[in-house]
Protein backbone atom coordinates (compact mmCIF):
# COMPACT_ATOMS: atom_id res chain seq x y z
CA UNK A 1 0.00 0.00 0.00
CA UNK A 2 1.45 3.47 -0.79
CA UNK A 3 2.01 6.31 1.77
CA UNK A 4 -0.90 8.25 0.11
CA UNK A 5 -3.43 5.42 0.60
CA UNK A 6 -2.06 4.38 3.92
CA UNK A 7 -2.75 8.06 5.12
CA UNK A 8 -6.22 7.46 3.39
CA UNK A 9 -7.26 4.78 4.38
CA UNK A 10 -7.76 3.59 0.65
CA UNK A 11 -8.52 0.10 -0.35
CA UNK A 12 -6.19 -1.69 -2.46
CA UNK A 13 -6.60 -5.62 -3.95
CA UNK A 14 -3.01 -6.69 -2.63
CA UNK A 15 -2.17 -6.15 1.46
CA UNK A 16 -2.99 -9.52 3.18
CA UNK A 17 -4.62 -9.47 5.90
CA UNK A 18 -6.93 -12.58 8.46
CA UNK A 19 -9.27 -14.39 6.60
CA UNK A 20 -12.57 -15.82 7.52
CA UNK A 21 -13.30 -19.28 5.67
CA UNK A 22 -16.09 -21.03 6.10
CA UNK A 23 -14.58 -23.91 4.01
CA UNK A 24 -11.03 -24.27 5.84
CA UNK A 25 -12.77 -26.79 8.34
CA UNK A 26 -14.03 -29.15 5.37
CA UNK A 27 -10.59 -29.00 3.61
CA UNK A 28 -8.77 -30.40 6.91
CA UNK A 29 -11.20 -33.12 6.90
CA UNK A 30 -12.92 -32.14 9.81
CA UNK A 31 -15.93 -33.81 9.14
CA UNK A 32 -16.43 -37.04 11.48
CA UNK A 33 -18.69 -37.50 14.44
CA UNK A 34 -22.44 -36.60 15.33
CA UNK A 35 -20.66 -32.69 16.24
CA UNK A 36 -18.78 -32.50 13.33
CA UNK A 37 -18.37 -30.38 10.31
CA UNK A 38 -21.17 -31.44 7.94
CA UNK A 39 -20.37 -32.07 4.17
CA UNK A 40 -23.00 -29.59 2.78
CA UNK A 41 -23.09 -31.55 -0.92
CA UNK A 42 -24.50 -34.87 0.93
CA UNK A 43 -26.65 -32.76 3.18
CA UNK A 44 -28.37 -31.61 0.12
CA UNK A 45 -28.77 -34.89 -0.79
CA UNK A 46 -31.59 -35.26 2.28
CA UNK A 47 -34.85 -35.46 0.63
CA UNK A 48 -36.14 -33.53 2.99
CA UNK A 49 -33.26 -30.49 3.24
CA UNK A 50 -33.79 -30.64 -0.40
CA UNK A 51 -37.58 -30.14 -0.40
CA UNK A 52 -37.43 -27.16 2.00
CA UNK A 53 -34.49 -25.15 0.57
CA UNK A 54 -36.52 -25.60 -3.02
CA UNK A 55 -39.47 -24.63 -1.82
CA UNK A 56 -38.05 -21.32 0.08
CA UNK A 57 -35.83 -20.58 -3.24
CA UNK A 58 -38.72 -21.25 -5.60
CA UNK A 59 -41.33 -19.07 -4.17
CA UNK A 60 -39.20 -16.20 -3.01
CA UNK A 61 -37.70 -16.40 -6.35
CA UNK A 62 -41.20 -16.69 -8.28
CA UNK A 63 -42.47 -13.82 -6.94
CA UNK A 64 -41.46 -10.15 -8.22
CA UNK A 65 -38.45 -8.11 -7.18
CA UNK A 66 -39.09 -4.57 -7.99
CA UNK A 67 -37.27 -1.55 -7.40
CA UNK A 68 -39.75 1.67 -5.97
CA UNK A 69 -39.84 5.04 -6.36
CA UNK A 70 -41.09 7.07 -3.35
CA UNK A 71 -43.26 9.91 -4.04
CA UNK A 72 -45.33 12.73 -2.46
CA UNK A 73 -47.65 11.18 -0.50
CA UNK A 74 -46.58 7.84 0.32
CA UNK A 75 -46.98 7.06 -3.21
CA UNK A 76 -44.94 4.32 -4.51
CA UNK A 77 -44.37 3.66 -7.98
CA UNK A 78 -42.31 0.92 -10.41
CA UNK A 79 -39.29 2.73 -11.01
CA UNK A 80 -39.37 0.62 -14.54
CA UNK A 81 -36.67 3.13 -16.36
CA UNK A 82 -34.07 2.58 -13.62
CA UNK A 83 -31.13 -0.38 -14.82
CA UNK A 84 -31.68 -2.36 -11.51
CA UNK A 85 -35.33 -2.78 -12.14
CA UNK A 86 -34.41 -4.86 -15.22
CA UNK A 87 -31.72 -6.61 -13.66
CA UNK A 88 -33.63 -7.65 -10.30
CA UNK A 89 -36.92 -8.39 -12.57
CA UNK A 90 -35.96 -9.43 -15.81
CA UNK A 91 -32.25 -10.72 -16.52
CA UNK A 92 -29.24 -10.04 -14.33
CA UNK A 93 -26.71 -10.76 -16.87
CA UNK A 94 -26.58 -12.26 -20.44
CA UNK A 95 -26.18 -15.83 -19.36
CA UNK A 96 -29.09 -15.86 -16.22
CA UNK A 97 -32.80 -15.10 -16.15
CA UNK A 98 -33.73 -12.85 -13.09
CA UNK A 99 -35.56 -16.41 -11.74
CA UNK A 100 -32.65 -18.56 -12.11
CA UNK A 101 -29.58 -16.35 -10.57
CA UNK A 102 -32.16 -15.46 -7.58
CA UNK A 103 -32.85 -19.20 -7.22
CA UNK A 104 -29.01 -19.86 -7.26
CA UNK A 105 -28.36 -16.88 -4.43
CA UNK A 106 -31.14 -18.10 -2.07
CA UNK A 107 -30.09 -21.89 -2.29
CA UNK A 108 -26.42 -20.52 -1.29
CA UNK A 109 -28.01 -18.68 2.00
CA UNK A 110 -30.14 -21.58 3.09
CA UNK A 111 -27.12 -24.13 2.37
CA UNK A 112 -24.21 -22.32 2.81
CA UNK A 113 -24.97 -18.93 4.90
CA UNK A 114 -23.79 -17.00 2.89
CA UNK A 115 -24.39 -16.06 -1.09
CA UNK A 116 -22.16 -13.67 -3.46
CA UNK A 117 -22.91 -11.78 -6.33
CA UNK A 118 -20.56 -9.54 -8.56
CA UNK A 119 -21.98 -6.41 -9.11
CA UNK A 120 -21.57 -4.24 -12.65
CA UNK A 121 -21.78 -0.35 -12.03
CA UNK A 122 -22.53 2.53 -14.99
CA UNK A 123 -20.82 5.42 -14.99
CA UNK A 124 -23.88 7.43 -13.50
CA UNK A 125 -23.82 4.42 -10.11
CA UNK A 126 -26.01 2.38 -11.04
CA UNK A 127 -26.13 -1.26 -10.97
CA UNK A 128 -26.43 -2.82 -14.80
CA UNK A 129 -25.63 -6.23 -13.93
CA UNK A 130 -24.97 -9.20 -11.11
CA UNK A 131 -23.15 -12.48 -11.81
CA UNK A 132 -23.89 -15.11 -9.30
CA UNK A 133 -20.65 -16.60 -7.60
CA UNK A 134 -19.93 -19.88 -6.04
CA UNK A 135 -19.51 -19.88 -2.16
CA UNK A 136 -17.41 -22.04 -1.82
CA UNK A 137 -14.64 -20.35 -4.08
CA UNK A 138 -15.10 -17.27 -1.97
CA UNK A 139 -12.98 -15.77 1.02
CA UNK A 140 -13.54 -12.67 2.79
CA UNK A 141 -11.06 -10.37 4.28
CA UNK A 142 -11.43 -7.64 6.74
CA UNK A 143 -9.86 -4.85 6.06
CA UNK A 144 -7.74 -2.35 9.22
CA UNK A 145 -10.14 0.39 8.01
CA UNK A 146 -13.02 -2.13 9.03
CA UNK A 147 -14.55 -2.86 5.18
CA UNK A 148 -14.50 -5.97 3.68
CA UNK A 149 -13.25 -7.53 0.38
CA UNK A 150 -13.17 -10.70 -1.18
CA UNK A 151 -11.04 -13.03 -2.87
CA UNK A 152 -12.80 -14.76 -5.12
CA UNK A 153 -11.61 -18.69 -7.29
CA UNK A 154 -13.16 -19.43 -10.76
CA UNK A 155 -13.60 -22.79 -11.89
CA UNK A 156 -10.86 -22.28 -13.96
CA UNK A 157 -8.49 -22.08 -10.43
CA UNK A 158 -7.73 -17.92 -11.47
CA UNK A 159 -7.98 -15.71 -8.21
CA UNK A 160 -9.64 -12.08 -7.89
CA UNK A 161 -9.64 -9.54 -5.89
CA UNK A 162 -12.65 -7.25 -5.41
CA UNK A 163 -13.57 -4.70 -2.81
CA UNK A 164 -16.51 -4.05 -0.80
CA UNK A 165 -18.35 -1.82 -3.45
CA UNK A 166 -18.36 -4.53 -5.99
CA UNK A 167 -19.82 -7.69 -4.13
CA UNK A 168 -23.48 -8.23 -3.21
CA UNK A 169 -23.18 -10.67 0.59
CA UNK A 170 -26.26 -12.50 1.67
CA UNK A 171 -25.75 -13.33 5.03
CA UNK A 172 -28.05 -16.19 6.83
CA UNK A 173 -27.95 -14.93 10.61
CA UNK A 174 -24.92 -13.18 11.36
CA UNK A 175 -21.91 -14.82 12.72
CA UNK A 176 -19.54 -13.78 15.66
CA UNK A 177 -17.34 -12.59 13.67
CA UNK A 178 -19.85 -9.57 12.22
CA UNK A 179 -18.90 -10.63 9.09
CA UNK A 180 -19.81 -14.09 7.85
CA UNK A 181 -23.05 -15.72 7.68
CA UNK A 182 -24.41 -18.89 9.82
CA UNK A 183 -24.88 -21.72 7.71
CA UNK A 184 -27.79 -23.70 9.40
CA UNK A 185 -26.49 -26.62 8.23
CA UNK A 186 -23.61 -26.37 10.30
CA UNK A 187 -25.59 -24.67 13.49
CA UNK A 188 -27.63 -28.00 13.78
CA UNK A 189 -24.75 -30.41 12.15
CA UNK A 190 -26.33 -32.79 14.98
CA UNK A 191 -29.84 -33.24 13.15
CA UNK A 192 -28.24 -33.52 9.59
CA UNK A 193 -25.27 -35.62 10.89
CA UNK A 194 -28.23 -38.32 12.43
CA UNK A 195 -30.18 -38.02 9.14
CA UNK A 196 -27.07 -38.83 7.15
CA UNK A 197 -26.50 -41.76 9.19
CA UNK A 198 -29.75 -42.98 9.37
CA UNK A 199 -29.26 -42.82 5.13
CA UNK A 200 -26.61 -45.18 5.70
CA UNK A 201 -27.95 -47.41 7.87
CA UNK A 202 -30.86 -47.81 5.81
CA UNK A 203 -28.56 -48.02 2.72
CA UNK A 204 -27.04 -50.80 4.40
CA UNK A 205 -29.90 -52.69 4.92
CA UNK A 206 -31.57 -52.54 1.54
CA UNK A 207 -27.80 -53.78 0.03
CA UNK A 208 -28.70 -56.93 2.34
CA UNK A 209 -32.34 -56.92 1.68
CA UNK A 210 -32.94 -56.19 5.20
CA UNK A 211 -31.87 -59.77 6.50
CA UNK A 212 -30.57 -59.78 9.96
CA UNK A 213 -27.32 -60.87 10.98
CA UNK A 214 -27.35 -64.01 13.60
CA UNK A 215 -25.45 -66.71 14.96
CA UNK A 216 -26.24 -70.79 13.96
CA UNK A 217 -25.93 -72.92 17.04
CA UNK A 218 -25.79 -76.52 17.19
CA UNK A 219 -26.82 -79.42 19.32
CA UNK A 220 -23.43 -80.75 18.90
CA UNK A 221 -20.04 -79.68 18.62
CA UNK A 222 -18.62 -79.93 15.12
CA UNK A 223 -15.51 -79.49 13.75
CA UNK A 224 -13.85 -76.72 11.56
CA UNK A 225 -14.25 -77.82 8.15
CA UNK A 226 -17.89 -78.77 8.68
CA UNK A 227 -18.61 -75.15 10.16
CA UNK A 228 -16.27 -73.45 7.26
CA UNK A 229 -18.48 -75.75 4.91
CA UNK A 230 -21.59 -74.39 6.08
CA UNK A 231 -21.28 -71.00 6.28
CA UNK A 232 -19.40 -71.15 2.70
CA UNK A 233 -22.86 -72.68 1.36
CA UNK A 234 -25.10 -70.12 3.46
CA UNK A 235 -23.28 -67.12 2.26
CA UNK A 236 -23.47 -68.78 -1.56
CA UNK A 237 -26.83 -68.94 -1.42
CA UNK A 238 -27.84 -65.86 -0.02
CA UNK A 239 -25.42 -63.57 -2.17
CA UNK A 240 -27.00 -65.51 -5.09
CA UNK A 241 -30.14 -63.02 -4.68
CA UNK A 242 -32.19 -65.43 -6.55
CA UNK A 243 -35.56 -66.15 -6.07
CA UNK A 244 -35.41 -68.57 -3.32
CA UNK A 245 -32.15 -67.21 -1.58
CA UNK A 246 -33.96 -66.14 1.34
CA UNK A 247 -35.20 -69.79 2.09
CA UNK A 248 -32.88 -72.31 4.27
CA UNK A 249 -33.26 -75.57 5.58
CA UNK A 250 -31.74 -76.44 8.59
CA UNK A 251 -31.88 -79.67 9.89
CA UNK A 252 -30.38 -81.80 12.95
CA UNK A 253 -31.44 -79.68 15.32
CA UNK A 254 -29.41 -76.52 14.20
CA UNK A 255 -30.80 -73.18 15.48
CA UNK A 256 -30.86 -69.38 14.32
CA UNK A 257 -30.35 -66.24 17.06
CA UNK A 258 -30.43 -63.48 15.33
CA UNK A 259 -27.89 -60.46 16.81
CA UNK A 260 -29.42 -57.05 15.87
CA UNK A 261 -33.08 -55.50 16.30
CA UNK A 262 -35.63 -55.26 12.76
CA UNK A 263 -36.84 -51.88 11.66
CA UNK A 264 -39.94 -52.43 13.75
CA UNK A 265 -38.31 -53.18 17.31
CA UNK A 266 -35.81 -50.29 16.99
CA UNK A 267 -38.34 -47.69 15.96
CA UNK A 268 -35.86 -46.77 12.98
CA UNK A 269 -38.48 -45.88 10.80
CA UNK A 270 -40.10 -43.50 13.43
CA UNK A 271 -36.47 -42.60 14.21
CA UNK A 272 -36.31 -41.60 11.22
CA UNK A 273 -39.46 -39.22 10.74
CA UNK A 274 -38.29 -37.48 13.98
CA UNK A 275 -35.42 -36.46 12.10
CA UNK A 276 -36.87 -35.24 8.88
CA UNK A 277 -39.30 -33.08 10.77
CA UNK A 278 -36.33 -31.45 12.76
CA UNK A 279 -35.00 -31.08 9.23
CA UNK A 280 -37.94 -29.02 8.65
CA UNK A 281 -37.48 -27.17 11.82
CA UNK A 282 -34.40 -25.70 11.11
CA UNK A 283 -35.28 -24.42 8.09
CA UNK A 284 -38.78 -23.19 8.96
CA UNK A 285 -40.88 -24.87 6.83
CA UNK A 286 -44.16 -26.32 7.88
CA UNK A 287 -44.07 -30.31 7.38
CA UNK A 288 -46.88 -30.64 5.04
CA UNK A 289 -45.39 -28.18 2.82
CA UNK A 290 -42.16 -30.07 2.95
CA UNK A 291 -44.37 -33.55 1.76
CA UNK A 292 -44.55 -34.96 4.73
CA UNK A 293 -48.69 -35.46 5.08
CA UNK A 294 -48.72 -38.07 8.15
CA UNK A 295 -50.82 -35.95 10.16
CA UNK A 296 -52.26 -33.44 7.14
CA UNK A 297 -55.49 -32.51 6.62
CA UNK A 298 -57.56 -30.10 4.33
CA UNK A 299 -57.45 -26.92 6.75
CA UNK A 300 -54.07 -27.02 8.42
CA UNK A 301 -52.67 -27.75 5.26
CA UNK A 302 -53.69 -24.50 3.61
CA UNK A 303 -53.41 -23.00 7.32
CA UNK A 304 -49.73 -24.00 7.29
CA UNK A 305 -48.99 -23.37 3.68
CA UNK A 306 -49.94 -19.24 4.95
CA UNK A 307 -47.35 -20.08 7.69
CA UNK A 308 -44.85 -20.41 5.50
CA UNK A 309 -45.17 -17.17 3.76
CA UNK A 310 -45.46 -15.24 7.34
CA UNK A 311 -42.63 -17.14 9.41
CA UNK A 312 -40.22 -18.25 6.62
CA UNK A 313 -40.59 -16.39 3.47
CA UNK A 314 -41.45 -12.85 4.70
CA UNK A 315 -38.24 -12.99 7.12
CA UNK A 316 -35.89 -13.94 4.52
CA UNK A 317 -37.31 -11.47 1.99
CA UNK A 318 -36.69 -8.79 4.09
CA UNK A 319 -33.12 -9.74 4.46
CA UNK A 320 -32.52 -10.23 1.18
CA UNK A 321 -34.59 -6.42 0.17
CA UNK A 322 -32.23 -4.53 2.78
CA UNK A 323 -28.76 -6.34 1.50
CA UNK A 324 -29.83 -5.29 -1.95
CA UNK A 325 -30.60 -1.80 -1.25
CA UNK A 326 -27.27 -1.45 1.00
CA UNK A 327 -25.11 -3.09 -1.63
CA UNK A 328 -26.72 -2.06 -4.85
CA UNK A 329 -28.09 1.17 -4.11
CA UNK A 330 -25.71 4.43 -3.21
CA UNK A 331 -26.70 6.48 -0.17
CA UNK A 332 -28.16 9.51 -2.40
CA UNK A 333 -30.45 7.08 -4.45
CA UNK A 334 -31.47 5.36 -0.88
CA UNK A 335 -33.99 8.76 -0.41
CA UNK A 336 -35.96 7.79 -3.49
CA UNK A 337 -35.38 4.36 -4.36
CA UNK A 338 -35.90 0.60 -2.30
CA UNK A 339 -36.24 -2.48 -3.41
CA UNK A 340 -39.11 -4.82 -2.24
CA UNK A 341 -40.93 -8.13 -2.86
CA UNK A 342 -44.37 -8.24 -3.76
CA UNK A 343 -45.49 -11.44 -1.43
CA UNK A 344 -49.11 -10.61 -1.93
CA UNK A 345 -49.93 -13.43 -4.46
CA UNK A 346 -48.82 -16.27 -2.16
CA UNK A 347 -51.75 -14.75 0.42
CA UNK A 348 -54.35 -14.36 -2.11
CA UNK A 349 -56.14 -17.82 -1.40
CA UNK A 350 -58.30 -19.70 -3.15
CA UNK A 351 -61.27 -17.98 -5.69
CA UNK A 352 -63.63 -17.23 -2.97
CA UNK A 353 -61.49 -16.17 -0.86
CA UNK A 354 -59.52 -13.54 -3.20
CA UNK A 355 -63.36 -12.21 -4.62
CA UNK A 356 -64.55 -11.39 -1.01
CA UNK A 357 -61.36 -9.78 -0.18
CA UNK A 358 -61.90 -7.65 -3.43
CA UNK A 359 -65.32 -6.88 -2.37
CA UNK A 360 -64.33 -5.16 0.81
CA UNK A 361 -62.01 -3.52 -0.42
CA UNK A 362 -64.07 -2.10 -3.18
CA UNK A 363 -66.63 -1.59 -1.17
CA UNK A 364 -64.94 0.23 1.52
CA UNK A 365 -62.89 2.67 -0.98
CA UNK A 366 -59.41 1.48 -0.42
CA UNK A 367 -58.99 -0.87 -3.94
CA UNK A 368 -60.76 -0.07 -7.17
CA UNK A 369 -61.98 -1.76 -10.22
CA UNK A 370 -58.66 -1.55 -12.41
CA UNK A 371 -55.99 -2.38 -9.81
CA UNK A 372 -58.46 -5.35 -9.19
CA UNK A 373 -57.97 -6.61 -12.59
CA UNK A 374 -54.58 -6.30 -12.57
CA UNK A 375 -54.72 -8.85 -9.98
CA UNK A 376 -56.80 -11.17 -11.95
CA UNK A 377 -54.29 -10.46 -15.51
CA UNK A 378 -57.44 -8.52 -16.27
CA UNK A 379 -56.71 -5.27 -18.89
CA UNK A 380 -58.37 -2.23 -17.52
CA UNK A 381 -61.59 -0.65 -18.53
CA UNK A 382 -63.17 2.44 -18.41
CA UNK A 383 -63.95 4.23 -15.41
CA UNK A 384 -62.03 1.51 -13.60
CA UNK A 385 -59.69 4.16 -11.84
CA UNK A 386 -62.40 5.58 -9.98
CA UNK A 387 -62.83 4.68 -6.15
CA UNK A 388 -65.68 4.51 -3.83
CA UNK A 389 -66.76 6.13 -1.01
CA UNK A 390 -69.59 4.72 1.38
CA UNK A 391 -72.37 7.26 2.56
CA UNK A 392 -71.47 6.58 6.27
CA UNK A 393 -68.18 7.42 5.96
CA UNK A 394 -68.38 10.93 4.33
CA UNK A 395 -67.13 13.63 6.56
CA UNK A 396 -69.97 16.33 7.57
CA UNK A 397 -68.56 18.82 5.16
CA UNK A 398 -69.81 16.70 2.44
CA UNK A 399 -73.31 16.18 4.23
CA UNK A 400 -72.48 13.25 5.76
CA UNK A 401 -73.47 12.61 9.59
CA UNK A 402 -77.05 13.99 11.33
CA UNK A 403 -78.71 16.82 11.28
């Protein structure tokens, strides 16, 4: 660093300074026991982990991402000839569709706890384009003047530098450190650990068909080669995996004990369901949404499925909207601009349901017949932009009230 920048403060891509790596504990193995690091790849792999981070990264990521204009009044409108409206809405780079790289950044946060984008910046400071990065080819640095940067790894092996300014960080639950994010994975590596060995386990026995393992006993003692001779035969015909490998005849008064507990007497399979709804626990998904129906019925599975939008989805939204508008927005176009997700069409309901919310509101003079329609993919008709007003609500200048 020169003396100029040193005196300012300035950041620079080459001065190296402590690291915080998320990673470093998976690349010195440290991976074994129930408390152990947990490899994220096979945690994925959990049918259930899988269904919840999909379902969190498909709706928030179905749903639009607009960028606002405030203006007098509380008024709020689509700032649609702003650059970041198209890249948050439409296409964030040439390669991505605004769906897919949004997908990609909120299945980093719920796996990883933290998700990277590289931001593009016109010469007037505004954002015209984000490129999705892979987490685990990213390390960030903090800086002595207390701002971040981050070194990031292709797939190619080629290292870059970039400073705070240029990187959007998702961050799931802040870390210790103030800078990293808290992969839940990790947090619970418990749960997932158990569910990964339960996989095995169950792995295991479906390899063996589920056949327990046992000890023969016989009346008499026998010799060696007659014992090595049997349990050569035994193991023959039950690796054949024929049709009748599962039957044996033993005669002379030979007897089977088997050693280890079925499914049923360990409670494995219950065992198991235990786990998957902890699963769905840490990521705050409701079980029926997650496929798991055991105890679902009609109500609480549209009760829960509203649940989900309130507890997980509006929570992460918000973290997402106010990363965004710290890392893509300057402070001067913070006073007029915000980003937000429009979560109202996952709280519609059914048919009914949406037409009698409708009704108040058209009724009661807050919604009118156009933005209805909208609603419905409707096109607008005339007079639609007019709202209503309800006799008892007039104010007395207008002749409402007695007298």
């Amino acid at each position: 660093m020169g003396l100029i920048n040193r005196i300012m403060g300035r950041e620079t891509r080459a001065d190296t300074v402590s690291a915080s790596d998320p990673y470093l504990a998976e690349f010195f193995g440290h991976r074994g026991g129930m408390r152990g690091h947990v490899d994220t790849g096979r945690a994925s792999g959990i049918a259930t982990a899988s269904a919840c981070v999909s379902t969190i990264a498909g709706a928030l990521s179905s749903v639009p991402l607009n960028t606002y204009r405030r203006g007098d009044g509380g008024a709020r409108d689509k700032a649609t000839d702003h650059p970041l409206f198209t890249v948050l809405h439409d296409a964030p780079n040439e390669t991505q569709t605004a769906y897919e790289a949004r997908e990609y950044l909120v299945w980093s946060l719920l796996m990883h706890g933290n998700a990277y984008a590289r931001t593009e910046w016109n010469g007037r400071g505004q954002v015209t384009a984000l490129e999705p990065l892979d987490p685990s080819g990213v390390i960030v640095e903090r800086l002595d003047t207390g701002r971040l940067r981050y070194r990031v790894t292709d797939h190619r092996g080629r290292v870059r530098v970039h400073v705070q300014d240029e990187i959007l960080h998702l961050r799931d639950r802040l870390g210790r450190d103030g800078i990293m994010g808290v992969s839940r994975i990790q947090a619970t590596a418990e749960a997932f650990n158990l569910a990964l060995k339960q996989g095995e386990q169950a792995g295991t026995q479906a390899d063996n068909a589920f056949r327990q393992n046992g000890i023969i006993t016989f009346p008499n003692p026998i010799n060696s080669d007659k014992k090595d001779k049997l349990l050569d035969k035994l193991e023959a015909k039950i690796a054949a995996r024929t049709a009748t490998s599962g039957i044996h005849v033993l005669d002379g008064g030979v007897d089977f004990k088997p050693l280890s507990f079925n499914s049923r007497d360990s409670e494995f399979l219950e065992s198991r369901k235990l786990t998957n709804l902890d699963i769905c626990r840490v990521f705050g998904v409701p079980p029926t949404v997650a496929g798991i129906l055991d105890h679902g019925t009609y109500s609480n599975v549209e009760s829960e499925s509203r649940a989900l939008v309130v507890r997980c989805l509006a929570p992460m939204a918000k973290r997402i909207e106010q990363a965004m508008t710290a890392a893509l927005l300057p402070p001067s176009s913070r006073r007029t601009l915000f980003i937000e997700h429009d979560l109202a069409g996952l709280l519609r309901g059914d048919l009914k349901g949406r037409y009698e919310a409708y009704r108040i509101g058209r009724e009661w003079g807050w919604l009118n017949a156009n933005e209805i329609r909208a609603w419905e993919n409707q096109p607008n008709i005339d007079g639609g932009d007019e709202y209503l007003t309800p006799l008892n609500m007039r104010g007395s200048e207008e002749g409402g009230g007695d007298g």
